[in-house]
Protein backbone atom coordinates (compact mmCIF):
# COMPACT_ATOMS: atom_id res chain seq x y z
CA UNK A 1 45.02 -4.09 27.49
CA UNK A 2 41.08 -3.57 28.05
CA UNK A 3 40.19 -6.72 29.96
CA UNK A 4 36.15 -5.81 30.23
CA UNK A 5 33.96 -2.97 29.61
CA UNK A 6 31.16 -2.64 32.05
CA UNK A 7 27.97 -0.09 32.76
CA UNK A 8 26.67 -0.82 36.02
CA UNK A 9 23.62 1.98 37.57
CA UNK A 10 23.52 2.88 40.30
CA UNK A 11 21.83 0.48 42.22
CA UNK A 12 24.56 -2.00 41.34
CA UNK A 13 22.69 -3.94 38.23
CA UNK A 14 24.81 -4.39 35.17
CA UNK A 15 23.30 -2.96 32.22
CA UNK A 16 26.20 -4.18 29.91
CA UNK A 17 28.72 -6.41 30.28
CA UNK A 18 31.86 -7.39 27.64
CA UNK A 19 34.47 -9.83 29.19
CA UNK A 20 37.58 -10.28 26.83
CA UNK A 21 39.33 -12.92 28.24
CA UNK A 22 37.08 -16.03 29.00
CA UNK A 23 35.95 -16.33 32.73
CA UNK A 24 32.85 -18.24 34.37
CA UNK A 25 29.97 -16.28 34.67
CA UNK A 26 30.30 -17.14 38.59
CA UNK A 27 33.18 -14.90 37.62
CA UNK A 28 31.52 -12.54 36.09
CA UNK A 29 29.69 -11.80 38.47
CA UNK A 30 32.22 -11.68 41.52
CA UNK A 31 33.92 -9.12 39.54
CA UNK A 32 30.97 -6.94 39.16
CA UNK A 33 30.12 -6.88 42.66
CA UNK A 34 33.91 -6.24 43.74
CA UNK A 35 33.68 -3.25 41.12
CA UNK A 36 30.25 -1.87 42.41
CA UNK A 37 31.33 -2.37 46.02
CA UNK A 38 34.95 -0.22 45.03
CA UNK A 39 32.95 2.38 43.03
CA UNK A 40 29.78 2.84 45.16
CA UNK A 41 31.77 3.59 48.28
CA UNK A 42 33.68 6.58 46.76
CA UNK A 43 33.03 9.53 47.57
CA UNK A 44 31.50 12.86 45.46
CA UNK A 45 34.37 15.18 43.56
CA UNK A 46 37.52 12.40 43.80
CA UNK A 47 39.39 11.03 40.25
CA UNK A 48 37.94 8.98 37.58
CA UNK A 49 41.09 6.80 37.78
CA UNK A 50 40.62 3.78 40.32
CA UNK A 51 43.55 1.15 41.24
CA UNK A 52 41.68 -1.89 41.08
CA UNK A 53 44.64 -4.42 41.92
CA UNK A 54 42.68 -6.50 44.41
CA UNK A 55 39.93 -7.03 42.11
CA UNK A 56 41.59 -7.28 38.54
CA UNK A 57 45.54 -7.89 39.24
CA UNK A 58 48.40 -5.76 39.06
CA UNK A 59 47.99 -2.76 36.92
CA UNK A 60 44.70 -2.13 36.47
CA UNK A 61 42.92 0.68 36.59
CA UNK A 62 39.13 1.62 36.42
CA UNK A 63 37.62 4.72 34.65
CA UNK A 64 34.45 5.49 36.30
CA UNK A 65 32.10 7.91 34.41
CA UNK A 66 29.35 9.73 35.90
């Protein structure tokens, strides 16, 4: 099940966000950062598939497009 869709640049500020499952916007927001934080510290050439477990729950996994 998608739980959210998000584009995020570079520089860590979401250019769209779609939350399916109601959260807090203080929620929201913790999740991008967590996401930003996973995705920012990757490194050049690795998968586009990212186990996100601490930030989402048990099986989930991120896409991350270039």
């Amino acid at each position: 099940m998608i739980q959210a869709v998000m584009v995020i640049s570079t520089l860590g500020k979401p250019r769209l966000l779609k939350f399916y499952d109601f959260q807090d916007p203080e929620k929201h927001q913790e999740l991008v950062r967590g996401v930003f934080q996973l995705l920012s510290a990757r490194p050049e050439g690795v998968s586009n598939f990212v186990e996100a477990d601490a930030i989402f729950g048990p099986v989930v996994n991120l896409l991350q497009l270039s």
